[in-house]
N, C-alpha and C. Protein backbone atom coordinates (compact mmCIF):
# COMPACT_ATOMS: atom_id res chain seq x y z
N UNK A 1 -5.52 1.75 -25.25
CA UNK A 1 -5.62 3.14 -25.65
C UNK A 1 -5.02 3.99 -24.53
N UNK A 2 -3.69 4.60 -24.69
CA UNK A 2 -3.62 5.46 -23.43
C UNK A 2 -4.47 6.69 -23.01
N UNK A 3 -4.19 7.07 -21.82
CA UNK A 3 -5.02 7.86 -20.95
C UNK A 3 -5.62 9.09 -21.53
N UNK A 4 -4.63 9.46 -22.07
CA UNK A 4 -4.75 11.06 -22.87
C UNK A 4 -5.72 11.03 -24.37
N UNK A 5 -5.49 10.08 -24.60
CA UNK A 5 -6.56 9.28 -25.97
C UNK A 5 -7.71 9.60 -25.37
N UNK A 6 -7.94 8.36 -24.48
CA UNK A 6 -9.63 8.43 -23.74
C UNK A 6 -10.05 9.88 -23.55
N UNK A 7 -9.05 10.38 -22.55
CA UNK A 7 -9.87 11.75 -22.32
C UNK A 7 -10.35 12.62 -23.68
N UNK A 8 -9.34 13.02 -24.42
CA UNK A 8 -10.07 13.98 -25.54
C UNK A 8 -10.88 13.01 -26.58
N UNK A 9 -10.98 11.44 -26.78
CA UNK A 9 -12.87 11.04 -27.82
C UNK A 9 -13.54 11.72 -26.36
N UNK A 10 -13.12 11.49 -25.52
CA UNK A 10 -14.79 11.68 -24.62
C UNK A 10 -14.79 12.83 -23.84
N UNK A 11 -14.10 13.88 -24.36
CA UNK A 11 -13.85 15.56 -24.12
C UNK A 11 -13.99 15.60 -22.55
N UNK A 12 -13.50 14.40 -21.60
CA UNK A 12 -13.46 14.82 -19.99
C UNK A 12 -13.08 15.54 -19.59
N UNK A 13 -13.37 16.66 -19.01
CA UNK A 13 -12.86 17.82 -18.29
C UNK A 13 -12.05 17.21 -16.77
N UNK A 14 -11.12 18.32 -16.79
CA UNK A 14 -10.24 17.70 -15.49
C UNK A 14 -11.68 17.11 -14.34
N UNK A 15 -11.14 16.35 -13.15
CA UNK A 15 -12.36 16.19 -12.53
C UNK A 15 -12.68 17.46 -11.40
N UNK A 16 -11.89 18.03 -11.15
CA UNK A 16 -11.80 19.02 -10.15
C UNK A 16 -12.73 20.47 -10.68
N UNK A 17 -12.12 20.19 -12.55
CA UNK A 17 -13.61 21.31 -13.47
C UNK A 17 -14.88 20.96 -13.72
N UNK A 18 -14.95 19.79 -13.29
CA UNK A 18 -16.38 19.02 -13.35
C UNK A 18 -17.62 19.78 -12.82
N UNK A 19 -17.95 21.06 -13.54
CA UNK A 19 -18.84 21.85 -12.45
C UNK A 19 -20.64 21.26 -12.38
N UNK A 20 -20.82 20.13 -13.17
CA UNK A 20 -21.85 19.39 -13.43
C UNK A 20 -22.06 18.17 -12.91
N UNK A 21 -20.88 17.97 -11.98
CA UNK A 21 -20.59 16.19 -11.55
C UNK A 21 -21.46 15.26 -12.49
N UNK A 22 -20.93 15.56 -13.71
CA UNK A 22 -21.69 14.84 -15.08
C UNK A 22 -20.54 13.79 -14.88
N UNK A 23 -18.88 13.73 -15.04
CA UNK A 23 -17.69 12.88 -15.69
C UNK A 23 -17.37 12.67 -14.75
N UNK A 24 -17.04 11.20 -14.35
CA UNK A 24 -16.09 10.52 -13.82
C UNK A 24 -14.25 11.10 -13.90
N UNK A 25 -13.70 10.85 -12.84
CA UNK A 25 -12.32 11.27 -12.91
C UNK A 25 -12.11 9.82 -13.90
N UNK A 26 -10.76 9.99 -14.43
CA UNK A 26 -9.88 9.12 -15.34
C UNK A 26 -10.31 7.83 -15.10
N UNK A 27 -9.82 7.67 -13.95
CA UNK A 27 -9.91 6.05 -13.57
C UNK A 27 -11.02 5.28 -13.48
N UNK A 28 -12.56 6.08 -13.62
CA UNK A 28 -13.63 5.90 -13.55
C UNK A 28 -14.26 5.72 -14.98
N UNK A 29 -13.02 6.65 -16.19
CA UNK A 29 -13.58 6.36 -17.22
C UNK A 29 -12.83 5.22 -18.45
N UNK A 30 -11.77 4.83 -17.71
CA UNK A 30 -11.23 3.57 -17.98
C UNK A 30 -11.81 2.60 -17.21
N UNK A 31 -12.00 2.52 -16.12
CA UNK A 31 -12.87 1.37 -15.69
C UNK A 31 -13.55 0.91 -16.71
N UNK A 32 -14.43 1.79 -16.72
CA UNK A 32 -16.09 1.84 -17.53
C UNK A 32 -15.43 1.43 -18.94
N UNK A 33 -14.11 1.58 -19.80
CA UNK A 33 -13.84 0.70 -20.98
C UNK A 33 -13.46 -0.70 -20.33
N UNK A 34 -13.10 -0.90 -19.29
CA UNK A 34 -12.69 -2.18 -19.05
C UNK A 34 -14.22 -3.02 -18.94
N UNK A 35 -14.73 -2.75 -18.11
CA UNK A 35 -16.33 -3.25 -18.14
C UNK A 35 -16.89 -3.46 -19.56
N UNK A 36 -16.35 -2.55 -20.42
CA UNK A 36 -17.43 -2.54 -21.46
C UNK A 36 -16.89 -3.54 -22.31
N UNK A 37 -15.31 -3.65 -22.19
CA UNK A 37 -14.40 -4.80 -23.43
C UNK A 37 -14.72 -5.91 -22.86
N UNK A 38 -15.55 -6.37 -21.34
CA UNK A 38 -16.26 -7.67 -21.07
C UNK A 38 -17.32 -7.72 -21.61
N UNK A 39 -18.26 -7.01 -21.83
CA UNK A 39 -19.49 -6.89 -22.14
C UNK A 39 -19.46 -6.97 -23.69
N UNK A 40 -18.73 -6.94 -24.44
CA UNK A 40 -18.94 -7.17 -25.74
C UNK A 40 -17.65 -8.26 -25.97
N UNK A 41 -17.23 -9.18 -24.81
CA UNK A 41 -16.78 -10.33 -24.85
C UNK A 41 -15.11 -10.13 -25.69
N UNK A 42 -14.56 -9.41 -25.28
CA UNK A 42 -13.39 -8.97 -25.32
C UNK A 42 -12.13 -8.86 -23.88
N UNK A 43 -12.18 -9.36 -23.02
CA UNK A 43 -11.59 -9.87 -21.91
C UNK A 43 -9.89 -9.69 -21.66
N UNK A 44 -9.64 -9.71 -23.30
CA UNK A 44 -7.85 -10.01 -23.18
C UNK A 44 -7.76 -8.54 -23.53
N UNK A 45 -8.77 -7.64 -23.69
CA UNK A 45 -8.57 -6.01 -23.90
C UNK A 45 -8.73 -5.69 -22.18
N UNK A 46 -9.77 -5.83 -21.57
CA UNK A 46 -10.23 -5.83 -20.13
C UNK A 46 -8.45 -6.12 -19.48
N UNK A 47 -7.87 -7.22 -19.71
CA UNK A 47 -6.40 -7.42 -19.04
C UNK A 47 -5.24 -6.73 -19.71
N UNK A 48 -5.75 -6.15 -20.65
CA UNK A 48 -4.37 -5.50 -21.55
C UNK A 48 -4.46 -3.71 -20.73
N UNK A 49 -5.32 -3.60 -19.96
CA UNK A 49 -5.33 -2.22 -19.89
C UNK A 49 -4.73 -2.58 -17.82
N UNK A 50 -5.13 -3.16 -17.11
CA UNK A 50 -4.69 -3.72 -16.25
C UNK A 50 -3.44 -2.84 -15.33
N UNK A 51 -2.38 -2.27 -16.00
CA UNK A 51 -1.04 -1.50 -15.15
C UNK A 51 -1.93 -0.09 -15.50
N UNK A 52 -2.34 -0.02 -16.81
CA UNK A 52 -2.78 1.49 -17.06
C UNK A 52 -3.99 1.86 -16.03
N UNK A 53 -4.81 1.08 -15.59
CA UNK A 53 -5.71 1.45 -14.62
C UNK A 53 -5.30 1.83 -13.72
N UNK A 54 -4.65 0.43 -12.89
CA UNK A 54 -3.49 0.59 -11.75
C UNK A 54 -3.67 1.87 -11.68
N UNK A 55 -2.68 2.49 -12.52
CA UNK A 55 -1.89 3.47 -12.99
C UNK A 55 -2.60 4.89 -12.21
N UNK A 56 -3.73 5.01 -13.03
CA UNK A 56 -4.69 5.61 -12.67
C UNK A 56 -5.19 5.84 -11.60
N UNK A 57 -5.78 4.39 -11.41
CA UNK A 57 -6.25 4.64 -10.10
C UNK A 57 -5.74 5.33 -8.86
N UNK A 58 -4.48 4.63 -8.80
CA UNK A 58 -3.68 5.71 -7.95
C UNK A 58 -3.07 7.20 -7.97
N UNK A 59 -3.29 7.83 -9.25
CA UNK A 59 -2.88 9.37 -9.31
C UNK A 59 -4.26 9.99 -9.03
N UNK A 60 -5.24 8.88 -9.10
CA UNK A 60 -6.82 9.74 -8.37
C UNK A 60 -6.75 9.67 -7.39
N UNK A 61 -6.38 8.54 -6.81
CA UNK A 61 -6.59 8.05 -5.33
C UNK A 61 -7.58 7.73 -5.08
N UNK A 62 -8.15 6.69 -6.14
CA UNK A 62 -9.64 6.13 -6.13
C UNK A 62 -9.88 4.68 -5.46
N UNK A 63 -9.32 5.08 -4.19
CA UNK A 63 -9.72 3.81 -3.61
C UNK A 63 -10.72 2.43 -3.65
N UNK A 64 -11.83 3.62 -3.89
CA UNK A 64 -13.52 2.57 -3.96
C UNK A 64 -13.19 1.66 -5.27
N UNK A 65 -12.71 2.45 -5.94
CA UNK A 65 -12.61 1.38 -7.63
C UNK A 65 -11.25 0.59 -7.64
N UNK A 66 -10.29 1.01 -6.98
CA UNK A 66 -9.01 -0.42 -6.30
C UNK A 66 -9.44 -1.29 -5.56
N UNK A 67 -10.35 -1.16 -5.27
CA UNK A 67 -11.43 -2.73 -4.97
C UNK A 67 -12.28 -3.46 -6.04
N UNK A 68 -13.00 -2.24 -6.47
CA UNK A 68 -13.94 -2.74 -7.68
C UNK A 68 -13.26 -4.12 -8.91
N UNK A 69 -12.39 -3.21 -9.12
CA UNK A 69 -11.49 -3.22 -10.60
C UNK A 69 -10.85 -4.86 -10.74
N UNK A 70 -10.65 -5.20 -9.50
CA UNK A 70 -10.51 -6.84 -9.54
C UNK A 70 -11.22 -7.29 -9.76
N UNK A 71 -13.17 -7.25 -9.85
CA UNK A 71 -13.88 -8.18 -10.10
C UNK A 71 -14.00 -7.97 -11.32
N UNK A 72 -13.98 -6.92 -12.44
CA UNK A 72 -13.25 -6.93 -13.66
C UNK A 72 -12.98 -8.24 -13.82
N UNK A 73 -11.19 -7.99 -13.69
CA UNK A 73 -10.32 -8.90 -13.69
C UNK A 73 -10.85 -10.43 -13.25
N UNK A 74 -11.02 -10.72 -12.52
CA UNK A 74 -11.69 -12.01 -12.24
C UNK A 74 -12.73 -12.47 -13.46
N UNK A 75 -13.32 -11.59 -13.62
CA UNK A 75 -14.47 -11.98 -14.72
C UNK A 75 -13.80 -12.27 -15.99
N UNK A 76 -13.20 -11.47 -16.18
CA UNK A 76 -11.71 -11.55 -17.61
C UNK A 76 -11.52 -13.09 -17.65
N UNK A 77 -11.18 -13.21 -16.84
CA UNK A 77 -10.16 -14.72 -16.21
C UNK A 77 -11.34 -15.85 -16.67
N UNK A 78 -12.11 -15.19 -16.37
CA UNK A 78 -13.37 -16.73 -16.10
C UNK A 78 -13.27 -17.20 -17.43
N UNK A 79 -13.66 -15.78 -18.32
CA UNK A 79 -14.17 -15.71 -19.87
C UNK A 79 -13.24 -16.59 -20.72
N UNK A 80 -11.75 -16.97 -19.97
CA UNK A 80 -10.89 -16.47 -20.57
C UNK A 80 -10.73 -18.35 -20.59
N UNK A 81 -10.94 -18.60 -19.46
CA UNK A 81 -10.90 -19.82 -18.93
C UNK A 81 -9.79 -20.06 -17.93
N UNK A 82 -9.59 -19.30 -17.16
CA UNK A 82 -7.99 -19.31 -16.68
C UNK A 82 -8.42 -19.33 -14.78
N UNK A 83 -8.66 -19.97 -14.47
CA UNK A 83 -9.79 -20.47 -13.21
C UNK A 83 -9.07 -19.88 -12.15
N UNK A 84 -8.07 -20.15 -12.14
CA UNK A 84 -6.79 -20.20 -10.83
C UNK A 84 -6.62 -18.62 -11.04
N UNK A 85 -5.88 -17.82 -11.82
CA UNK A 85 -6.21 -16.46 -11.95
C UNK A 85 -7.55 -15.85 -11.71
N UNK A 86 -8.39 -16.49 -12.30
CA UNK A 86 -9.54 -15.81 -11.94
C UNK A 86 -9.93 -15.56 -10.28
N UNK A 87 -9.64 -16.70 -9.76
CA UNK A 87 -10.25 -16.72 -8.44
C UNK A 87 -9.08 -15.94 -7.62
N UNK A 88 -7.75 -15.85 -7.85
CA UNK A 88 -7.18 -14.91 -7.58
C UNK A 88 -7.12 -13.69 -7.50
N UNK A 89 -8.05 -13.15 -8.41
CA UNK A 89 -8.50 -11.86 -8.80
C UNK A 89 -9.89 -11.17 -7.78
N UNK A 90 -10.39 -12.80 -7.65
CA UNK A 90 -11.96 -12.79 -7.01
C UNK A 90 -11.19 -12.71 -5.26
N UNK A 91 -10.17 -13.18 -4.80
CA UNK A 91 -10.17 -13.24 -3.46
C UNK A 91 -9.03 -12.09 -3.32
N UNK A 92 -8.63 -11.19 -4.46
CA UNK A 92 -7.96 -9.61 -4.01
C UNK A 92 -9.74 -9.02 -3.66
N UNK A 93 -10.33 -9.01 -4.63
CA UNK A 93 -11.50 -8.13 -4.51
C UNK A 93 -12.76 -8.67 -3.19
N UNK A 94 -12.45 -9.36 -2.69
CA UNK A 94 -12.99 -10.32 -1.50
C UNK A 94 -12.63 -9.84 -0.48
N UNK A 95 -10.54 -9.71 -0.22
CA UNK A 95 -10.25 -9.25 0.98
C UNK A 95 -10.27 -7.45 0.83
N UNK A 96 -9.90 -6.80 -0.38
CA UNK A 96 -10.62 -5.25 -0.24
C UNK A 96 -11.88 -5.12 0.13
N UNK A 97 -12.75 -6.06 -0.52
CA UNK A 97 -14.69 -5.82 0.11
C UNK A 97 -14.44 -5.77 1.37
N UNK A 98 -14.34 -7.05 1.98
CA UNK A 98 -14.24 -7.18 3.21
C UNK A 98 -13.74 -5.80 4.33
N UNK A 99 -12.73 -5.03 3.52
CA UNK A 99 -11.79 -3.69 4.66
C UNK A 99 -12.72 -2.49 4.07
N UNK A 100 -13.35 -2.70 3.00
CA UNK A 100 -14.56 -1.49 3.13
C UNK A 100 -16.11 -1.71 3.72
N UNK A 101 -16.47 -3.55 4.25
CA UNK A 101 -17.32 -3.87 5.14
C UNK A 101 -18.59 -3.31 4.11
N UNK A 102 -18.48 -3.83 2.66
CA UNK A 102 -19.69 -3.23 1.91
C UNK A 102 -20.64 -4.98 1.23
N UNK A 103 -21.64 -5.18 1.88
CA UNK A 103 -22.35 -6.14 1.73
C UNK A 103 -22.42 -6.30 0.29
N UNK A 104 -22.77 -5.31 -0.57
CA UNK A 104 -23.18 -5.36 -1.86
C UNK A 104 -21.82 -5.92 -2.37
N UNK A 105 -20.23 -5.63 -2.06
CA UNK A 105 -19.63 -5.95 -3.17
C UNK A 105 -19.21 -7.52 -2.72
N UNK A 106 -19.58 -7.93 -1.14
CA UNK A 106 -19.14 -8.91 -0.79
C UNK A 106 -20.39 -10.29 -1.47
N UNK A 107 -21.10 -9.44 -1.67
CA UNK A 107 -22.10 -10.28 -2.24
C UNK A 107 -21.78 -10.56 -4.02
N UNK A 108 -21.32 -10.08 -4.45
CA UNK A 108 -20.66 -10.15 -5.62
C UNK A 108 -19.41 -10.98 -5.49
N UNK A 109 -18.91 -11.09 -4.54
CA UNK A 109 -17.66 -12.02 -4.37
C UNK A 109 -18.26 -13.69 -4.57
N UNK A 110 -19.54 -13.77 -3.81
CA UNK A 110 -20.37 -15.04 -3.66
C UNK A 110 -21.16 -15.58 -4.94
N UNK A 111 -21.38 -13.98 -5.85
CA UNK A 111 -22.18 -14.60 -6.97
C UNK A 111 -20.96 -15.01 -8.44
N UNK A 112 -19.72 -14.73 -7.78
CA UNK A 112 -18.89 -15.44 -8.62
C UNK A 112 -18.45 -16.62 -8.37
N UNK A 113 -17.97 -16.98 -7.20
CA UNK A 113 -18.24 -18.62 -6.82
C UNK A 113 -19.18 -19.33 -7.50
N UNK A 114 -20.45 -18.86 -7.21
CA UNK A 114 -21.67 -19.57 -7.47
C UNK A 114 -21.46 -19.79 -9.47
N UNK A 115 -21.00 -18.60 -9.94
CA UNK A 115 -20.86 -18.77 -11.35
C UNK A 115 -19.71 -19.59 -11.90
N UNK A 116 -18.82 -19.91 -10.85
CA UNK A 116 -17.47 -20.85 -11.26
C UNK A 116 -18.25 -22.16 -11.45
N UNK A 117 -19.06 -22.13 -9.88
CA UNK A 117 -19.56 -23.73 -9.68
C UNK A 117 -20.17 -23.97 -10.72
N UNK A 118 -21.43 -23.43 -11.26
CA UNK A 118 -22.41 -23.58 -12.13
C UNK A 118 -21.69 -23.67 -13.31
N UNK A 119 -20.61 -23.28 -13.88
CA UNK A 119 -19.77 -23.36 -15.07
C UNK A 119 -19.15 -24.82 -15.05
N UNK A 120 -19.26 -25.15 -14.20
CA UNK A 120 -18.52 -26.36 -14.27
C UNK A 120 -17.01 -26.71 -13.51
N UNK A 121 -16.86 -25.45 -12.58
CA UNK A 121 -15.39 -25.43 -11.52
C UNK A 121 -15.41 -25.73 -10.49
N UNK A 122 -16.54 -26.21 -9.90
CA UNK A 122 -16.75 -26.80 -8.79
C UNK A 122 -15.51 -27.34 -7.98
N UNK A 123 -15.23 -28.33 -8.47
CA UNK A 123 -14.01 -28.86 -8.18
C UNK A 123 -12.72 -28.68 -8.42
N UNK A 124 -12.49 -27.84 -8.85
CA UNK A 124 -10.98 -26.93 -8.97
C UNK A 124 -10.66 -26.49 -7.78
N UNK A 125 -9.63 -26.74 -6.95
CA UNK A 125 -8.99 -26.71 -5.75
C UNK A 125 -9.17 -24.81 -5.35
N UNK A 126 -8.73 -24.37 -6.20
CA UNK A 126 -8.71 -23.04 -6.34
C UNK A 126 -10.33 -21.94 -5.89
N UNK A 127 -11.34 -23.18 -6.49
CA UNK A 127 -12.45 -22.47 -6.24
C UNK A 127 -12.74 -22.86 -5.32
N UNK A 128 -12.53 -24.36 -4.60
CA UNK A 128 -12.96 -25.02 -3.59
C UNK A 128 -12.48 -24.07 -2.60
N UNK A 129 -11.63 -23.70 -2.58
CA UNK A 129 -10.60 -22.89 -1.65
C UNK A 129 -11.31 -21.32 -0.82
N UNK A 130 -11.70 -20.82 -2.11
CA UNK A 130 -12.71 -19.53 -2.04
C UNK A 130 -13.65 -19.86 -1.52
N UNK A 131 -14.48 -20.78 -1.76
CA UNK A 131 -15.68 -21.13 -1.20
C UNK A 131 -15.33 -21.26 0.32
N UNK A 132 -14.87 -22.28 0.75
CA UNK A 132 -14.24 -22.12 2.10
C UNK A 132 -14.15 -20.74 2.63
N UNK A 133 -13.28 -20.33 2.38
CA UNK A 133 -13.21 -18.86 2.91
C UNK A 133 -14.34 -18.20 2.72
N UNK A 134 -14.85 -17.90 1.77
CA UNK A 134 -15.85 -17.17 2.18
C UNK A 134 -16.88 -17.70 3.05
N UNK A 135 -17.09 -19.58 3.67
CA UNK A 135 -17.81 -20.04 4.31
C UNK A 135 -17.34 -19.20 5.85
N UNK A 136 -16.07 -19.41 6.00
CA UNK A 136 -15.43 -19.24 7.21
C UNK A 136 -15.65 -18.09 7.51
N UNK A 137 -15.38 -17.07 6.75
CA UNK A 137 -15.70 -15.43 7.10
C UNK A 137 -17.24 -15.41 7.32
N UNK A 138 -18.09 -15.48 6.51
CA UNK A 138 -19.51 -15.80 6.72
C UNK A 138 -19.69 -15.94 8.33
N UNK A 139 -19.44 -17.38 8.37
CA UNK A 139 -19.53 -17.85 9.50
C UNK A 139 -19.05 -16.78 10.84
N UNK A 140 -18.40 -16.25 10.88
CA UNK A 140 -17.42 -15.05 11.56
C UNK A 140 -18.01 -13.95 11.88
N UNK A 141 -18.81 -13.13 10.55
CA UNK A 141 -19.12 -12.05 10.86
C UNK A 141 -20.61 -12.11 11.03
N UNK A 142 -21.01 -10.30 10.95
CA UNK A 142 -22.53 -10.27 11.23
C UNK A 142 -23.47 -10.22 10.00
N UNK A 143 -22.67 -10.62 8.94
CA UNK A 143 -23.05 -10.22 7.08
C UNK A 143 -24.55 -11.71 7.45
N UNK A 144 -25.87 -10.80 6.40
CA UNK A 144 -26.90 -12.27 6.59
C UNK A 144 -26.69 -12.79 4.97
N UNK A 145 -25.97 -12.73 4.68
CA UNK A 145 -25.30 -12.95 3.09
C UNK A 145 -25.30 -14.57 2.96
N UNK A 146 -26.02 -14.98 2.24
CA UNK A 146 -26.25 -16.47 1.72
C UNK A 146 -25.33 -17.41 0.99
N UNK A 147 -24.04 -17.77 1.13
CA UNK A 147 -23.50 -18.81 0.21
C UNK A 147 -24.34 -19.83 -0.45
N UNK A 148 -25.09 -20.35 -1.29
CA UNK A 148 -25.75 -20.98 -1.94
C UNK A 148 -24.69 -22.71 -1.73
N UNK A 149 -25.42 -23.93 -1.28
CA UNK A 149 -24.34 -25.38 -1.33
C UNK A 149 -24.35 -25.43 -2.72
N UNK A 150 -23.65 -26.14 -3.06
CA UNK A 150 -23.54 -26.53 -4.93
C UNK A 150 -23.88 -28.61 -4.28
């Protein structure tokens, strides 16, 4: 759905007229369809919108969610079955966590590992790979963040 669609179903006011900090700027309210086309198990909609976020994101200059927006994507991937993309997606949004030093999203990097393993990817080179790294960084910094062994 392009940009200009979204805004007028959901009557967003520019964000700068936002005199209620009720609405998200643009990119906050495409996110939130990308999230939601996972949540009702629609994934290849979640990746079809993908440049248009991009897109977005950067005429906001929404940094915090050009981190977010990969674990999206990663999750897409999982659903999708596409392992090697997925975890590709999971270690963009791994090394952005990491340069905003935010425990919560780095901890989300770990509870997708943990959901590859438990799915049955354990052994896919790709995930093995992530796991590592995130052992090694772990190991590195001052995060008390738990990798779970499989």
């Amino acid at each position: 759905m392009p940009v200009a669609a979204i805004a007028s179903v959901f009557n967003v006011p520019a964000y700068e007229n936002d005199e209620e900090a009720v609405f998200y700027n643009l990119s906050g309210v495409l996110a939130e369809c990308s999230y939601g086309y996972l949540e009702i198990g629609k994934p290849e909609m979640t990746l079809a919108m993908k440049d248009e976020i991009m897109r977005q994101i950067r005429l906001d200059q929404n940094t915090r969610l050009e981190t977010w927006i990969f674990l999206d994507w990663a999750r897409a991937y999982l659903i999708l079955q596409e392992v090697e993309e997925g975890v590709n997606a999971a270690q963009e949004f791994f090394c952005r966590s990491s340069t905003l030093q935010s425990d919560h999203a780095l901890r989300r990097v770990y509870e997708y590992v943990e959901g590859l393993e438990s799915a049955g990817y354990a052994d896919v080179q790709a995930v093995r790979g992530l796991r590592e790294e995130l052992k090694s960084t772990n190991s590195s910094s001052s995060s008390s963040i738990v990798l779970h062994e499989t």
